[in-house]
Protein backbone atom coordinates (compact mmCIF):
# COMPACT_ATOMS: atom_id res chain seq x y z
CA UNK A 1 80.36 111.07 157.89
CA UNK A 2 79.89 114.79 156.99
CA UNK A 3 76.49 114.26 155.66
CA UNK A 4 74.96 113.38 159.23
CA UNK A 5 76.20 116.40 160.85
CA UNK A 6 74.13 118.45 158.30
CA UNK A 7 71.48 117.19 160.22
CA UNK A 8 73.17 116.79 163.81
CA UNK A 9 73.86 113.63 163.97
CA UNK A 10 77.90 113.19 164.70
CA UNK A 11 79.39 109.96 163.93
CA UNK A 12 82.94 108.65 165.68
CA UNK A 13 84.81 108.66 162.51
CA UNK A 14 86.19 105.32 162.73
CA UNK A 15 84.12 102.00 161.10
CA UNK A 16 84.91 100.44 164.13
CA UNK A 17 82.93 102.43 166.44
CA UNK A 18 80.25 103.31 164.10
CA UNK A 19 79.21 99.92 164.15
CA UNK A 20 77.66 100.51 167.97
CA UNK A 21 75.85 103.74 167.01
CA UNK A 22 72.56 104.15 166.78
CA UNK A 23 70.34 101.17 166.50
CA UNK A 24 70.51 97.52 165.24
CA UNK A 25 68.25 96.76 162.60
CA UNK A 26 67.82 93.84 160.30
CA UNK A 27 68.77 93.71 156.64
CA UNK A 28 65.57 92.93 155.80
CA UNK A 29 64.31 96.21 157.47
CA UNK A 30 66.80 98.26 156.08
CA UNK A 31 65.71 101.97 154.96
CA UNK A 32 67.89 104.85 153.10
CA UNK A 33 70.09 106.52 155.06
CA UNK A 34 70.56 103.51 157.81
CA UNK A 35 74.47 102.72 157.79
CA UNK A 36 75.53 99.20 155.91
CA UNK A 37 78.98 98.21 157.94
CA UNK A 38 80.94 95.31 156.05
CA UNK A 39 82.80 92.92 157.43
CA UNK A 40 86.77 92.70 157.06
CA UNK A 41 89.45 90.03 158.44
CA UNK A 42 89.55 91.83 161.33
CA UNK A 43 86.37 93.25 161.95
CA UNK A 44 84.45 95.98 160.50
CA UNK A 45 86.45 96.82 157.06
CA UNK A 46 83.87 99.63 155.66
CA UNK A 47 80.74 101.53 156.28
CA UNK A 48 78.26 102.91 153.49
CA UNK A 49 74.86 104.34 153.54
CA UNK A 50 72.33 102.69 152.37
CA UNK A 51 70.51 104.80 149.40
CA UNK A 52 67.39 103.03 148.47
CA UNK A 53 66.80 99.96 145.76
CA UNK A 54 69.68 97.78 146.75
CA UNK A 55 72.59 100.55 146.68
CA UNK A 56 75.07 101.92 148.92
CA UNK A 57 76.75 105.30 148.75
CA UNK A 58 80.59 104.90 150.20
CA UNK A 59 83.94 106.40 149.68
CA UNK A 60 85.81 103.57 147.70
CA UNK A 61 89.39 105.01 148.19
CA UNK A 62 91.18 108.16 146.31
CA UNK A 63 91.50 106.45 143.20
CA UNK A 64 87.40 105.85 142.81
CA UNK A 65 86.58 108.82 145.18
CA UNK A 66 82.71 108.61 146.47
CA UNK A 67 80.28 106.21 144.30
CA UNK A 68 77.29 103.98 144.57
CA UNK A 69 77.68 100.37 144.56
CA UNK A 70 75.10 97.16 145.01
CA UNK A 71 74.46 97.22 148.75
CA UNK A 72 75.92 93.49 149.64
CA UNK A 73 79.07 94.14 147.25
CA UNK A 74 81.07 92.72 150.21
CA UNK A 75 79.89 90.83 153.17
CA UNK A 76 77.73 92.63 155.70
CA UNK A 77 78.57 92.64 159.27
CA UNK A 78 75.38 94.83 160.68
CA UNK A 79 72.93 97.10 159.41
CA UNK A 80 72.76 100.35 161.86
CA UNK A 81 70.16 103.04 162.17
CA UNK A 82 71.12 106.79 162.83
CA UNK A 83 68.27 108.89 162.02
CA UNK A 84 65.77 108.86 164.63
């Protein structure tokens, strides 16, 4: 996610492995800018960041380009922190 390396933070680019990165933290701990990673059949299916007051920014696909969405719109696999 381009957005982290503004600030130095560089992110594997796959969902997969973003899960692991950075720290664990509850939902109910959640703060903007921690990553939201959703679960999928297989696994991890997408990753947004969490913006504040229940919303998620996240790249939907090319049709719906980047937008904001309710932050459980699918099921939630892990909440991650990046920002130290």
């Amino acid at each position: 996610m381009k957005i982290f390396q503004h600030f130095g933070y560089y992110l594997p680019h796959s969902s997969i492995f973003q899960r692991s990165y950075g720290t664990a933290v509850s939902w109910a701990n959640k703060q903007p800018g921690d990553l939201i990673c959703y679960n999928a059949i297989n696994g991890i299916g997408h990753v947004g960041i969490y913006i504040g007051n229940n919303r998620v920014i996240h790249a939907g696909s090319t049709a719906t380009g980047i937008h904001t969405s309710v932050a459980n719109y699918r099921s939630v696999n892990c909440v991650r922190r990046i920002v130290r």
